[in-house]
Protein backbone atom coordinates (compact mmCIF):
# COMPACT_ATOMS: atom_id res chain seq x y z
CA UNK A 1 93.05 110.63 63.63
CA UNK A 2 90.75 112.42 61.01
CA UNK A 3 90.36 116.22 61.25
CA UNK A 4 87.30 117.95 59.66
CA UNK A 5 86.39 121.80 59.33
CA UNK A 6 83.24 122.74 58.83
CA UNK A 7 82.96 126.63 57.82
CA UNK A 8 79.13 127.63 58.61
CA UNK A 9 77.83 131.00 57.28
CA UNK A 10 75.54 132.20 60.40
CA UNK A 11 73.22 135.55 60.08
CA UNK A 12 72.18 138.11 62.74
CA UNK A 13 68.62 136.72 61.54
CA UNK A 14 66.99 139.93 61.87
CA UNK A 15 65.23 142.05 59.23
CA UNK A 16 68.38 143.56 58.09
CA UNK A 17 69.59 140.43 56.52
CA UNK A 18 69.75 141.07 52.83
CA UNK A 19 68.47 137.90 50.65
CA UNK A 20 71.47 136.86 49.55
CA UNK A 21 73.40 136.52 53.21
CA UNK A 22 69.70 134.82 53.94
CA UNK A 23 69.91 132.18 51.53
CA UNK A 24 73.56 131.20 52.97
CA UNK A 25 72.33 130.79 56.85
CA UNK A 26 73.79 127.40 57.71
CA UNK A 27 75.61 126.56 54.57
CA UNK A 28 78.64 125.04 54.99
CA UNK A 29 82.21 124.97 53.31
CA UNK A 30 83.88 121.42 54.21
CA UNK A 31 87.80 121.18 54.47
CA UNK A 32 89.40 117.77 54.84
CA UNK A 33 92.53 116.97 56.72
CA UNK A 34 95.03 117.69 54.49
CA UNK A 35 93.63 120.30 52.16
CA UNK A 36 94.85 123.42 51.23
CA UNK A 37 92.91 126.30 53.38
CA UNK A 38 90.48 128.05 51.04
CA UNK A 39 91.76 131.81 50.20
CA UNK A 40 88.14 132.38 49.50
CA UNK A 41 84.52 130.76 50.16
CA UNK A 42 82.64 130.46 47.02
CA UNK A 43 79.25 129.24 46.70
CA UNK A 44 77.73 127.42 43.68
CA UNK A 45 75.05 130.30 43.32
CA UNK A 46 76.61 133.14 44.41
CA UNK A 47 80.00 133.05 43.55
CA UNK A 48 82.67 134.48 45.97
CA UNK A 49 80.84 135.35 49.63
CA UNK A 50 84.02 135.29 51.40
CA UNK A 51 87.51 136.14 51.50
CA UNK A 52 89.91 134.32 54.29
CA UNK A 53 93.05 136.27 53.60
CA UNK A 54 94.22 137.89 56.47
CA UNK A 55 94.59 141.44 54.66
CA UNK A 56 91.58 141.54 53.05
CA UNK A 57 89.03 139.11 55.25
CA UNK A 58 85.41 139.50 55.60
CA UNK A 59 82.61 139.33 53.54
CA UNK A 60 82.53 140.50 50.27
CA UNK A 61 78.49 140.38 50.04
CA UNK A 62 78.49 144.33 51.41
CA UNK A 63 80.42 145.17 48.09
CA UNK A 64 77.52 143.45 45.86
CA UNK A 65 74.81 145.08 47.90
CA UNK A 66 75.64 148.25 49.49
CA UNK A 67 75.30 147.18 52.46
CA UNK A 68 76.95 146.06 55.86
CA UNK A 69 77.52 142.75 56.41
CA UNK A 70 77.24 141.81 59.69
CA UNK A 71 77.40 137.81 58.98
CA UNK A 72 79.72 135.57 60.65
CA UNK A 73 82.05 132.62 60.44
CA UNK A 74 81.24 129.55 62.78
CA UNK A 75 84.17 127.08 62.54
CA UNK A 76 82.99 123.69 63.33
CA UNK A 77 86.17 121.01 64.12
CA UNK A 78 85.01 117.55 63.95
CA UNK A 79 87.80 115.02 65.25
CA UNK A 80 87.45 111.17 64.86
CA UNK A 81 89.76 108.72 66.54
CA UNK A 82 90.52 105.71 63.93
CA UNK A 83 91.94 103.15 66.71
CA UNK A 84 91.19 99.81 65.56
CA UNK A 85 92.32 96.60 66.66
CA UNK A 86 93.74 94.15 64.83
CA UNK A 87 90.27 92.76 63.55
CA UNK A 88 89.27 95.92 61.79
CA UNK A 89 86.68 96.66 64.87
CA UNK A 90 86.48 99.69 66.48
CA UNK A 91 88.49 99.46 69.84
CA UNK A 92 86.68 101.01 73.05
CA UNK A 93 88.96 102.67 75.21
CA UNK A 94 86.95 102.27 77.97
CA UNK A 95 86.56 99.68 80.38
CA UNK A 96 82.62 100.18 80.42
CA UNK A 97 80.59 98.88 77.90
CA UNK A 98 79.13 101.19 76.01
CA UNK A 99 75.49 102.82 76.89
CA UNK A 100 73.15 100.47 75.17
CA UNK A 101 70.30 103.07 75.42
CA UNK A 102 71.87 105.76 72.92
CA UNK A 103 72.47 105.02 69.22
C-alpha cells in the first residue's frame, strides 16, 4: 500500500484575499509515505507560508502583510493498493469485470 498527502492551500476567494495568499489557491505541498512531516510549508516564490508546529501553527502570510489570514489547509490522502499477482498484473479483487465504459 502507497500513502500520499497532498497539502492544498485553499482561499476564502473573496476580495479580502491579499495577492500573495491569491497566488497560492490550489498549490500543493506533496508528502510521500515515509517522509518526514514538514515543520513548515515553503514555497519556491514566497518562501515560508506555513508553519505545522503545533505551538506555533497557522499562516505566517498575516505577519508579512498586516493582515488576517483567513486561508486554510485541505489535506488530500491518496491511497493505492499495490496487489499484484504473480505476473506483475494488477489483480482485481472483484469478481466483476471491470466497467468497460470508464477509463
Amino acid at each position: 500500500m502507497s500513502i500520499t498527502l497532498r497539502i492544498i492551500w485553499r482561499t476564502q476567494k473573496d476580495s479580502e484575499v491579499c495577492p500573495v495568499c491569491k497566488a497560492l489557491e490550489g498549490y500543493a505541498w506533496i508528502v510521500q509515505a515515509g517522509e518526514r512531516f514538514p515543520k513548515q510549508l515553503i514555497h519556491h516564490e514566497h518562501g515560508p507560508v506555513y508553519d505545522m508546529r503545533p505551538a506555533v501553527e497557522g499562516s505566517l502570510i498575516k505577519e508579512e502583510t498586516g493582515h488576517i489570514c483567513r486561508c486554510k489547509l485541505l489535506l488530500q490522502y491518496d491511497v493505492t493498493n499495490m496487489l499484484t499477482n504473480h505476473g506483475g498484473e494488477s489483480k482485481n479483487t472483484d469478481d466483476k469485470e471491470p466497467d468497460k465504459g470508464t477509463a
